[in-house]
C-alpha atoms as a PDB file:
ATOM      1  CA  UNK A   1       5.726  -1.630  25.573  1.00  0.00           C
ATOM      2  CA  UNK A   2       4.630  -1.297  22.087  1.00  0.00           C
ATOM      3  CA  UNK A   3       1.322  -3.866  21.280  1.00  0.00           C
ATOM      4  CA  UNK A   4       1.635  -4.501  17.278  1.00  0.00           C
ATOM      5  CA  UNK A   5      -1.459  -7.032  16.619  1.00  0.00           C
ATOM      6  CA  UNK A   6       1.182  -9.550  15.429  1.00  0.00           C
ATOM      7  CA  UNK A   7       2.546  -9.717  19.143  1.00  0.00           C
ATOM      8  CA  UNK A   8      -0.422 -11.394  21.187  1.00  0.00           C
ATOM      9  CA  UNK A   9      -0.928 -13.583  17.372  1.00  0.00           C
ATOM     10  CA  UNK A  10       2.306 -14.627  17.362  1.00  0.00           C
ATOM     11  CA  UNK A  11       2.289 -15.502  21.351  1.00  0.00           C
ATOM     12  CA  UNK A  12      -0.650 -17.542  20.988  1.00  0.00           C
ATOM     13  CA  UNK A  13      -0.004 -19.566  17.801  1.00  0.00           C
ATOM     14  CA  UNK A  14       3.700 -20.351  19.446  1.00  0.00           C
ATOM     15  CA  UNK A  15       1.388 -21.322  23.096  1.00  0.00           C
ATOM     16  CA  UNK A  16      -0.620 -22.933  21.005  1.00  0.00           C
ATOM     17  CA  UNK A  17       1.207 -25.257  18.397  1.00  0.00           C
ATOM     18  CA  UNK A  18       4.884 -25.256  19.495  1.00  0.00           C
ATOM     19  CA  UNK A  19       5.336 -28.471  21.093  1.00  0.00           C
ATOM     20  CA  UNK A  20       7.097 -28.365  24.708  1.00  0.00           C
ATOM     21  CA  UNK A  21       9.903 -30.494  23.209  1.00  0.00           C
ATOM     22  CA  UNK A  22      11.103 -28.817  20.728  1.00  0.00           C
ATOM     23  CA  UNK A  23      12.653 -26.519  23.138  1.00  0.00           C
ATOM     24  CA  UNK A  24      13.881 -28.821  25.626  1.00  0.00           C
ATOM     25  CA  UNK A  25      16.641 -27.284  25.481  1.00  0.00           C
ATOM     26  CA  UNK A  26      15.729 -24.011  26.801  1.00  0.00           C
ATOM     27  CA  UNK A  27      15.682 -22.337  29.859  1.00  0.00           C
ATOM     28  CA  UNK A  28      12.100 -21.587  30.282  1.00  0.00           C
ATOM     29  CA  UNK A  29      11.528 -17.765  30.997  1.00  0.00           C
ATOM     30  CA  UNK A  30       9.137 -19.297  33.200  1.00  0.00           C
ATOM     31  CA  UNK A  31       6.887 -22.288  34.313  1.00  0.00           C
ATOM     32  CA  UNK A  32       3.509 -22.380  35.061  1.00  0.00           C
ATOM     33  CA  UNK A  33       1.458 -25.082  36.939  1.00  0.00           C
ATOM     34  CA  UNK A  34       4.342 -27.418  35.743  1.00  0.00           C
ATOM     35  CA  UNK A  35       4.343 -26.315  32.163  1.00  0.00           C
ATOM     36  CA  UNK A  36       7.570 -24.529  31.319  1.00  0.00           C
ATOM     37  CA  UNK A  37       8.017 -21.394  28.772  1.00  0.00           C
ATOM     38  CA  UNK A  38      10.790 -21.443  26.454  1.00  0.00           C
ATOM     39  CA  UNK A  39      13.466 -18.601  26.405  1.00  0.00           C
ATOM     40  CA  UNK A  40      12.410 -19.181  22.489  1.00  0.00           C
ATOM     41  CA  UNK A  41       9.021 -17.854  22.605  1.00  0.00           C
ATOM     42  CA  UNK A  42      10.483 -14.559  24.695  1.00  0.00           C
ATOM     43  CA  UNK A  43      13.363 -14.369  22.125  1.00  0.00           C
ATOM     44  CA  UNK A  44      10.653 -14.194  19.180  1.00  0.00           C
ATOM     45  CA  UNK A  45       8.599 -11.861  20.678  1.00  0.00           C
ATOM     46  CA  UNK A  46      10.984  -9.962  21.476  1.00  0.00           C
ATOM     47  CA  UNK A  47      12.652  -9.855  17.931  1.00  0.00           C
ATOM     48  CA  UNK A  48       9.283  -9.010  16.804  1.00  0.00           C
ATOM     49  CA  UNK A  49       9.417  -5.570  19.023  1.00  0.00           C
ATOM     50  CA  UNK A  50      12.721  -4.723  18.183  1.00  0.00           C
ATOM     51  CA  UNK A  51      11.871  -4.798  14.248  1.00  0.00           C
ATOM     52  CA  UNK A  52       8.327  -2.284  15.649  1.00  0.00           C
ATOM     53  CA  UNK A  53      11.222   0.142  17.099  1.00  0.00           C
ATOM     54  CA  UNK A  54      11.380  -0.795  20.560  1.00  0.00           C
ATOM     55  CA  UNK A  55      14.550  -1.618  22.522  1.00  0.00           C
ATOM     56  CA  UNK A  56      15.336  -4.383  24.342  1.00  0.00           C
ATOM     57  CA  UNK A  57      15.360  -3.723  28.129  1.00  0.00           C
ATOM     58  CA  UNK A  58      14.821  -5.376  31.583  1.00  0.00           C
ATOM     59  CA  UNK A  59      11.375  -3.767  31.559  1.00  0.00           C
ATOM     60  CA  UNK A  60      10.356  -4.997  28.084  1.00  0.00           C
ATOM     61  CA  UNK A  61      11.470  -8.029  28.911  1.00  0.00           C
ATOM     62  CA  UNK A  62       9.243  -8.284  32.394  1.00  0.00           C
ATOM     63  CA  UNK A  63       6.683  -7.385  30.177  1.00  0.00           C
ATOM     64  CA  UNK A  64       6.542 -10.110  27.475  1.00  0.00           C
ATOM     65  CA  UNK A  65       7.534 -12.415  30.527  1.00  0.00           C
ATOM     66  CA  UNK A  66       4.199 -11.670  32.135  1.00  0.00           C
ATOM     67  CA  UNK A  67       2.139 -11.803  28.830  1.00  0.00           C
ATOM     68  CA  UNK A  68       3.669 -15.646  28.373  1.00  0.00           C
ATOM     69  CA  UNK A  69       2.180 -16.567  31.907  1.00  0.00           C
ATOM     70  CA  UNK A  70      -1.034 -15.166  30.955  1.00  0.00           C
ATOM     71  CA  UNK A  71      -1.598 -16.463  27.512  1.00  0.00           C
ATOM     72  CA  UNK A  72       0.034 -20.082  28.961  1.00  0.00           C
ATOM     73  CA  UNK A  73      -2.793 -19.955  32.089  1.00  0.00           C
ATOM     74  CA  UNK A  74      -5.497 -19.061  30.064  1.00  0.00           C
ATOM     75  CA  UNK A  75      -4.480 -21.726  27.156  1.00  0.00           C
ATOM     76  CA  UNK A  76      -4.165 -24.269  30.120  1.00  0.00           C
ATOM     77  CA  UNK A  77      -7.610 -23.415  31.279  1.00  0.00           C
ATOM     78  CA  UNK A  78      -8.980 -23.765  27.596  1.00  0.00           C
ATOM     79  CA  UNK A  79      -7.730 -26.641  26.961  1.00  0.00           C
ATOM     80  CA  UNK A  80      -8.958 -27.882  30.925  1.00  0.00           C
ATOM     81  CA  UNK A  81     -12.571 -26.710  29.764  1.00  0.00           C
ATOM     82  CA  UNK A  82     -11.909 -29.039  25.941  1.00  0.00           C
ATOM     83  CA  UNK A  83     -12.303 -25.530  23.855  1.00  0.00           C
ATOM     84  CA  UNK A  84      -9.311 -26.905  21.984  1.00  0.00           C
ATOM     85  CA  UNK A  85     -11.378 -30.724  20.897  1.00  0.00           C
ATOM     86  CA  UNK A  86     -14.049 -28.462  19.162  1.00  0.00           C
ATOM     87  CA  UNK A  87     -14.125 -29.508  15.621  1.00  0.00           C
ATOM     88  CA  UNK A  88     -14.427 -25.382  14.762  1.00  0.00           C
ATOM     89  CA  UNK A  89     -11.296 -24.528  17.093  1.00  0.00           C
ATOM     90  CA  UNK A  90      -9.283 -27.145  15.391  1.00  0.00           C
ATOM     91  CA  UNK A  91      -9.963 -25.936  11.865  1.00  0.00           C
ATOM     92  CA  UNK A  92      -9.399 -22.392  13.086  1.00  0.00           C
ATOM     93  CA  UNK A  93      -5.850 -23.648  14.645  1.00  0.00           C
ATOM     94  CA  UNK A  94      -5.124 -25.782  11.296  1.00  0.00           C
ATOM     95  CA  UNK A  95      -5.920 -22.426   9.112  1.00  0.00           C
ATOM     96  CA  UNK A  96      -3.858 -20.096  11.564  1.00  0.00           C
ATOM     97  CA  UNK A  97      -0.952 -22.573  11.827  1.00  0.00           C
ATOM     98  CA  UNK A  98      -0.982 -23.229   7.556  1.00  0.00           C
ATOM     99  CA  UNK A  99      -0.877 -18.906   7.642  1.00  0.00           C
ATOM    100  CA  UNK A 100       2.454 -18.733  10.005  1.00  0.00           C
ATOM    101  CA  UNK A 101       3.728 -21.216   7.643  1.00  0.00           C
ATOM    102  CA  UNK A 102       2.669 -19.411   4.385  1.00  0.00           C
ATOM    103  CA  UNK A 103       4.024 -16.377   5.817  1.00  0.00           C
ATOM    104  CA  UNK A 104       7.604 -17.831   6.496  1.00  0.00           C
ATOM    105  CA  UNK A 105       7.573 -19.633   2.772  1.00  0.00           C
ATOM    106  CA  UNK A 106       7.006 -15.811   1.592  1.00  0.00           C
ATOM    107  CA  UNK A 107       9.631 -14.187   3.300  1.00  0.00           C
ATOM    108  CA  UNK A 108      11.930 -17.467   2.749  1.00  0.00           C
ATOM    109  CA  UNK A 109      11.126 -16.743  -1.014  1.00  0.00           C
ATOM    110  CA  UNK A 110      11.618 -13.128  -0.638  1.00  0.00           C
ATOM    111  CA  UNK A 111      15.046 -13.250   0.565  1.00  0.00           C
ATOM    112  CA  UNK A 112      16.466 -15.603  -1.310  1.00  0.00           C
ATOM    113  CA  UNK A 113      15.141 -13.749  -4.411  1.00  0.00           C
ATOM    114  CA  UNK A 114      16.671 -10.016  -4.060  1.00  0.00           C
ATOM    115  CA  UNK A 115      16.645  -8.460  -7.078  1.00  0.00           C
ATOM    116  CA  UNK A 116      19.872  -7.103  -8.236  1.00  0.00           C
ATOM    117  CA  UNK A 117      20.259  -3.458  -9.437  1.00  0.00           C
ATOM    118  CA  UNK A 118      21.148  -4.395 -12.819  1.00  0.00           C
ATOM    119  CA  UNK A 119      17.918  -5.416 -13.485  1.00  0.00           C
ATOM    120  CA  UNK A 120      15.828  -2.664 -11.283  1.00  0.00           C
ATOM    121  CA  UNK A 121      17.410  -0.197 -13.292  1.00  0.00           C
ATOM    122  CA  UNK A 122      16.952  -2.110 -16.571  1.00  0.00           C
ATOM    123  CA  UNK A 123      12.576  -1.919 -14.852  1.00  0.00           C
ATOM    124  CA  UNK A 124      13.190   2.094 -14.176  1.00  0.00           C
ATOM    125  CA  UNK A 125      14.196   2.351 -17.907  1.00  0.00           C
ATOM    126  CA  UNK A 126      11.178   0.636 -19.060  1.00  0.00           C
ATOM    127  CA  UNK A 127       8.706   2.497 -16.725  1.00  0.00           C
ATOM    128  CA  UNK A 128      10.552   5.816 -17.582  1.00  0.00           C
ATOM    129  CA  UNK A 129      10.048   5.415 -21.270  1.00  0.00           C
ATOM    130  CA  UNK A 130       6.769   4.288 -21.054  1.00  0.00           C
ATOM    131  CA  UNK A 131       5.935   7.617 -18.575  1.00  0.00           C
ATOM    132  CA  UNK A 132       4.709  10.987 -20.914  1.00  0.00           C
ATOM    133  CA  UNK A 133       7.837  13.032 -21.312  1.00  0.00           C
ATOM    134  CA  UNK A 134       6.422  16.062 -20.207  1.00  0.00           C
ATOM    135  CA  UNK A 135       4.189  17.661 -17.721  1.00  0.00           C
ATOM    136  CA  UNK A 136       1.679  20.499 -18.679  1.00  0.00           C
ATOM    137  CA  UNK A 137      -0.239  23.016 -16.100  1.00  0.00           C
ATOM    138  CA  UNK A 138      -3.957  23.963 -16.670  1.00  0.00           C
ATOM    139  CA  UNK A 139      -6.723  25.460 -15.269  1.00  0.00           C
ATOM    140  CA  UNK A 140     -10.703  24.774 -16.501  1.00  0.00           C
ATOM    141  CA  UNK A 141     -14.168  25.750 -15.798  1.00  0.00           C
ATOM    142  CA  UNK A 142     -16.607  22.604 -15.467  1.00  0.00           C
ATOM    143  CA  UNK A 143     -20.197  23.460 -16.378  1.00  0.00           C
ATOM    144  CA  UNK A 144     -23.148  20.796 -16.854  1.00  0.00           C
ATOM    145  CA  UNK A 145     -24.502  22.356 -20.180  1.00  0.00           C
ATOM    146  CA  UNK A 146     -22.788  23.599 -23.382  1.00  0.00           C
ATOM    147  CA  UNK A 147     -25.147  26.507 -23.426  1.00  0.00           C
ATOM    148  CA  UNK A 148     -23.197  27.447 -19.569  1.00  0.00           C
ATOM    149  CA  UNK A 149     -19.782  26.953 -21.240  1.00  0.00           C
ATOM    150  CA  UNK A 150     -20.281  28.814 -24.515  1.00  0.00           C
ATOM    151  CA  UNK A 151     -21.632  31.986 -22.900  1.00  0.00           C
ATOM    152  CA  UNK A 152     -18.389  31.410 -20.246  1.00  0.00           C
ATOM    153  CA  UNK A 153     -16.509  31.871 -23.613  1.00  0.00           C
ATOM    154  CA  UNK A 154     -18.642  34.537 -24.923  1.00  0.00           C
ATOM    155  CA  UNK A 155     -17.373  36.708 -21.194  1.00  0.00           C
ATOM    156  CA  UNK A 156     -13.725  35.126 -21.710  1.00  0.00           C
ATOM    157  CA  UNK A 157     -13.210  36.629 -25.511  1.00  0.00           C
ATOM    158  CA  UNK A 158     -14.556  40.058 -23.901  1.00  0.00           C
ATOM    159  CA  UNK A 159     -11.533  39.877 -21.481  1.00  0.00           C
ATOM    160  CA  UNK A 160     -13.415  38.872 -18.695  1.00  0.00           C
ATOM    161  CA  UNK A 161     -10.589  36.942 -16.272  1.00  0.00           C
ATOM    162  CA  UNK A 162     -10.539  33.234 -16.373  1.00  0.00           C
ATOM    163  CA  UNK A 163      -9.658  32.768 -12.727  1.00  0.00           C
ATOM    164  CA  UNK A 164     -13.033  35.171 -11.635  1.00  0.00           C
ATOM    165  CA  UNK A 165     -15.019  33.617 -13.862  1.00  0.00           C
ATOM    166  CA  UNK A 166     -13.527  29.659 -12.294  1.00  0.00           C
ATOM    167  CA  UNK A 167     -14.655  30.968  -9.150  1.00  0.00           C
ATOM    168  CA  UNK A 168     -17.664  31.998  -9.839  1.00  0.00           C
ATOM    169  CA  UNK A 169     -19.390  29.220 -12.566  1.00  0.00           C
ATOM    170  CA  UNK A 170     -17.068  26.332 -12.327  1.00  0.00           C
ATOM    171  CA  UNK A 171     -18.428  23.097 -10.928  1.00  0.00           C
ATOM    172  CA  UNK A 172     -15.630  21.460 -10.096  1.00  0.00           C
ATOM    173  CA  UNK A 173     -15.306  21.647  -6.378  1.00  0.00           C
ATOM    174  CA  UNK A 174     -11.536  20.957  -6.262  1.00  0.00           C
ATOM    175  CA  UNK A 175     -10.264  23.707  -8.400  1.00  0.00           C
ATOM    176  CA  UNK A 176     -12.608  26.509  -8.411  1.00  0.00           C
ATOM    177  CA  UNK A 177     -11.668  28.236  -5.324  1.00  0.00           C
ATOM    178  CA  UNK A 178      -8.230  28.773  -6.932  1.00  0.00           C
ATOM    179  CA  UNK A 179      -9.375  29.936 -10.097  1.00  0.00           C
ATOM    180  CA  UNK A 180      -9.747  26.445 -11.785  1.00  0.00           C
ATOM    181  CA  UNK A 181      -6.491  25.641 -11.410  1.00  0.00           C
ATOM    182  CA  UNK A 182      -5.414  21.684 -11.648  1.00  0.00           C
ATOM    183  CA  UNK A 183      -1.516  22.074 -11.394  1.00  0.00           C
ATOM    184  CA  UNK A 184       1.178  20.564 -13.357  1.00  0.00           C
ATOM    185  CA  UNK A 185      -0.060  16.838 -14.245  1.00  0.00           C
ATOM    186  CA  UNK A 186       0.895  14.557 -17.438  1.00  0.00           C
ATOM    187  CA  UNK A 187      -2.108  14.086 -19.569  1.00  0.00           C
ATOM    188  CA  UNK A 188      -2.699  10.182 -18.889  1.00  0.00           C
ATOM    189  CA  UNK A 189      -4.171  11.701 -15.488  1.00  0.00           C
ATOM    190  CA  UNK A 190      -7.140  13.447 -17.227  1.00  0.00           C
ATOM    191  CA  UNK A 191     -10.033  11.613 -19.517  1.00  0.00           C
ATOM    192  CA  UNK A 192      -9.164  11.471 -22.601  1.00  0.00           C
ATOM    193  CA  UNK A 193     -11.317  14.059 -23.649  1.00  0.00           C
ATOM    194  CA  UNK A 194      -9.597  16.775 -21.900  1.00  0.00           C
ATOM    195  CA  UNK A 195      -6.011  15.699 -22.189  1.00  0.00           C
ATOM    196  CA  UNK A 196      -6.395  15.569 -26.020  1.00  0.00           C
ATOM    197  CA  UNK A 197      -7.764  19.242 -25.987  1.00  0.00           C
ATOM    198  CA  UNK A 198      -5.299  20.363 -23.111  1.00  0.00           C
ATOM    199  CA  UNK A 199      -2.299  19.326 -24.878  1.00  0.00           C
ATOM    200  CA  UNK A 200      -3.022  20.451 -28.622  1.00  0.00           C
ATOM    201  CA  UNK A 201      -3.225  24.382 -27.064  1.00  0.00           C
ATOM    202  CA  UNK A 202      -0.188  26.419 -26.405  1.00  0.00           C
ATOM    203  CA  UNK A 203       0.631  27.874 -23.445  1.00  0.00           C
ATOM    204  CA  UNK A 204      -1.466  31.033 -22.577  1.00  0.00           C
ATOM    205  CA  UNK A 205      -4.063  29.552 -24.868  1.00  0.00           C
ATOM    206  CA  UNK A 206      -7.953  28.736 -24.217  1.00  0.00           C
ATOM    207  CA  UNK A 207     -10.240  25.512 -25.865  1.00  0.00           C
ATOM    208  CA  UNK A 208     -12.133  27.652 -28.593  1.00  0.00           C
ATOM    209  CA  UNK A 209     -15.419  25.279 -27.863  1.00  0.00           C
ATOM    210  CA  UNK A 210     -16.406  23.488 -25.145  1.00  0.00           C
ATOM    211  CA  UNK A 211     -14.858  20.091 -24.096  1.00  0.00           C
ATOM    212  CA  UNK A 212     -17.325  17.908 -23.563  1.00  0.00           C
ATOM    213  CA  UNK A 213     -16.192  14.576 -21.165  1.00  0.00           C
ATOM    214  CA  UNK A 214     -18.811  12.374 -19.188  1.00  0.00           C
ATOM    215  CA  UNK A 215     -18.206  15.081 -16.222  1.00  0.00           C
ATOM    216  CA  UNK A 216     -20.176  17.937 -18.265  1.00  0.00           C
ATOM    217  CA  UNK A 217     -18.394  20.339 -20.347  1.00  0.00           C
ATOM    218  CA  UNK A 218     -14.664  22.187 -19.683  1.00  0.00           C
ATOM    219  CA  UNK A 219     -13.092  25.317 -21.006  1.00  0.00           C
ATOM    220  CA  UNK A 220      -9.678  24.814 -20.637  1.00  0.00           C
ATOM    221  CA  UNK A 221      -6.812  27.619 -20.280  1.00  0.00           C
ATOM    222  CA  UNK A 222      -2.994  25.997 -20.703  1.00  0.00           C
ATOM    223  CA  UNK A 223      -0.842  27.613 -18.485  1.00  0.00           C
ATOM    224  CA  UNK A 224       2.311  25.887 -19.296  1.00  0.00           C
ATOM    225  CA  UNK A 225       4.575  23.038 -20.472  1.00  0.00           C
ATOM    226  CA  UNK A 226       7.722  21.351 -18.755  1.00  0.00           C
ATOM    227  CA  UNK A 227      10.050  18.214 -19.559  1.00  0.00           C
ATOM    228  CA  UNK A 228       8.515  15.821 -16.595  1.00  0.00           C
ATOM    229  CA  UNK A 229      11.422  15.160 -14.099  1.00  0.00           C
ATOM    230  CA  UNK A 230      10.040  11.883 -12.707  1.00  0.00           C
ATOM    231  CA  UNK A 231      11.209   9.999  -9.386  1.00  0.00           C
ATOM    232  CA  UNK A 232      15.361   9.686  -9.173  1.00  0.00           C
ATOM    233  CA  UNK A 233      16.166   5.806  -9.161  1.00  0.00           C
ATOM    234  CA  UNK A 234      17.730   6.210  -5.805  1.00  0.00           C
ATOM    235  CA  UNK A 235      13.989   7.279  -4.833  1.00  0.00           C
ATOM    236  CA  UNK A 236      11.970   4.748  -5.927  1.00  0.00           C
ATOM    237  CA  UNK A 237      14.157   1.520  -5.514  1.00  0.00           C
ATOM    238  CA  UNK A 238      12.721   0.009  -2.768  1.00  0.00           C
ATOM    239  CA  UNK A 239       9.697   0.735  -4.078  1.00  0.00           C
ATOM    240  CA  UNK A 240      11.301  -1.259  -7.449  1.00  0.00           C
ATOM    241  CA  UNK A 241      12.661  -3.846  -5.605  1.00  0.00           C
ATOM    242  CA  UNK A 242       9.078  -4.893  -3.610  1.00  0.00           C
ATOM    243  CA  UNK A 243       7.067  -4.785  -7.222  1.00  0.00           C
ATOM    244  CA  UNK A 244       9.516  -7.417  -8.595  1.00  0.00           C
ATOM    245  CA  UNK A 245       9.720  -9.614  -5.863  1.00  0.00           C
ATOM    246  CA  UNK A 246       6.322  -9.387  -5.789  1.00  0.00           C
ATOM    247  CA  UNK A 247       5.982 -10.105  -9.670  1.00  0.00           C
ATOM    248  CA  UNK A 248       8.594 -13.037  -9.259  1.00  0.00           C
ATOM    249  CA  UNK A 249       6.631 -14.230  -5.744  1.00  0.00           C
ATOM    250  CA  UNK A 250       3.395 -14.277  -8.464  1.00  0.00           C
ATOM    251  CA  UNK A 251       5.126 -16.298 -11.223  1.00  0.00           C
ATOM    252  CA  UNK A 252       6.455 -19.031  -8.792  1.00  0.00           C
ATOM    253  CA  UNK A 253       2.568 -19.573  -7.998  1.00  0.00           C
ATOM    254  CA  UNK A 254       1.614 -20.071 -11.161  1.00  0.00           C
ATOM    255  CA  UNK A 255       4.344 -22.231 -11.710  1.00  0.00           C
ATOM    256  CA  UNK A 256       3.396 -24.105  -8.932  1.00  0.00           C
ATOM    257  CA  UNK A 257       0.020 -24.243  -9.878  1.00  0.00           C
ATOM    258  CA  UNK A 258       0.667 -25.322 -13.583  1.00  0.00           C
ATOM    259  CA  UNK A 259       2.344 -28.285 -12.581  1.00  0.00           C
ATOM    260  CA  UNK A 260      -0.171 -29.325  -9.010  1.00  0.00           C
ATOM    261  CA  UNK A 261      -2.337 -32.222 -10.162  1.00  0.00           C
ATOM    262  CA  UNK A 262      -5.617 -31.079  -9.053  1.00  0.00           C
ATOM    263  CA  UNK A 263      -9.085 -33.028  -9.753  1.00  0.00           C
END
């Protein structure tokens, strides 16, 4: 049976706060010392494994069947022993019930507000736009002094190979094994120190003087330049679709917020 944490929190919260008549109607799944088990509380648990990718089956069912008689015995014999008068246990119930509740105004909000495609692609536009439209590949040696970088570029102008001479001085632990090389990347990844050098070279080209960027100081090689493809629509609208429900979500706070006396 698969355990998701929400499974034994949702059992006990339901044990716990869902009054025996609101599911009077029910046949209880099962009844113990004269307390019956609503077919409810098996149906939600077992909703709750079917959305974790289990299936529903006799054995599944035996299981969350026996996990209801031992959360209802042990919630009998808590409340037999007065855990559940402590002043502590009752704000811890009051919190946990006011969650299950915020959690179902959430996903209440969330889908009644879907977000039609008009207006995700209208947000891909805008993030597309605002994204560099290209992509350039470089490779750098990192050095802590500018004494270390100009004599790299003293060896470089004497045709000594930048990828040897990565390997052997550069500082940068990530890149210098294969020859300083940082891949293709759009300069907004970079500080702005190097992405200003990096993109006013041309391709095959090398930073006449050092770079110098709160990381020490870089000699940078450009290796190339492409038009940056980006993420297809298709690709990232679900992605889309969660920011601006969660955007929307944030607003309807505020809103609430703005308009809540509170003293």
């Amino acid at each position: 049976m698969h355990k998701p944490s929400r499974l034994a929190l949702t059992a006990c919260l339901l044990a716990l706060f869902a009054a025996p008549a609101a599911f009077a109607a029910d046949a209880p799944v099962a009844t113990v010392n004269g307390v019956a088990i609503p077919q409810s509380r098996m149906d939600l648990i077992l909703k709750s494994q079917e959305e974790h990718g289990a299936k529903d089956s006799p054995e599944l069912r035996q299981q969350i069947r026996d996990f209801l008689v031992t959360n209802e015995v042990l919630v009998q014999e808590a409340k037999k022993q007065g855990i559940d008068k402590s002043d502590s246990v009752k704000q811890e119930l009051e919190m946990a019930q006011r969650g299950v509740l915020l959690n179902a105004f959430q996903q209440n909000f969330l889908k009644s507000n879907v977000i039609s495609d008009d207006q995700l692609k209208a947000e891909y536009d805008r993030l597309k736009a605002a994204t560099p439209s290209k992509e350039y590949h470089a490779r750098h040696i990192l050095v802590k002094t500018e004494k270390e970088a100009n004599a790299i570029l003293a060896q470089l102008k004497k045709g000594k190979s930048f990828d040897a001479l990565a390997k052997a001085k550069s500082d940068d632990l990530g890149s210098k094994n294969s020859g300083g090389d940082l891949g293709w990347s759009d300069p907004g990844q970079y500080v702005k120190e190097f992405g200003d050098a990096m993109v006013a070279l041309k391709p095959g080209e090398i930073t006449q003087t050092p770079v110098k960027s709160q990381y020490g100081y870089h000699i940078i090689k450009l290796e190339g330049v492409r038009e940056a493809e980006g993420p297809k629509f298709e690709d990232v609208k679900p992605q889309l679709q969660q920011e601006m429900q969660r955007t929307a979500f944030d607003k309807m706070i505020q809103d609430l917020k703005g308009k809540a006396k509170v003293e």
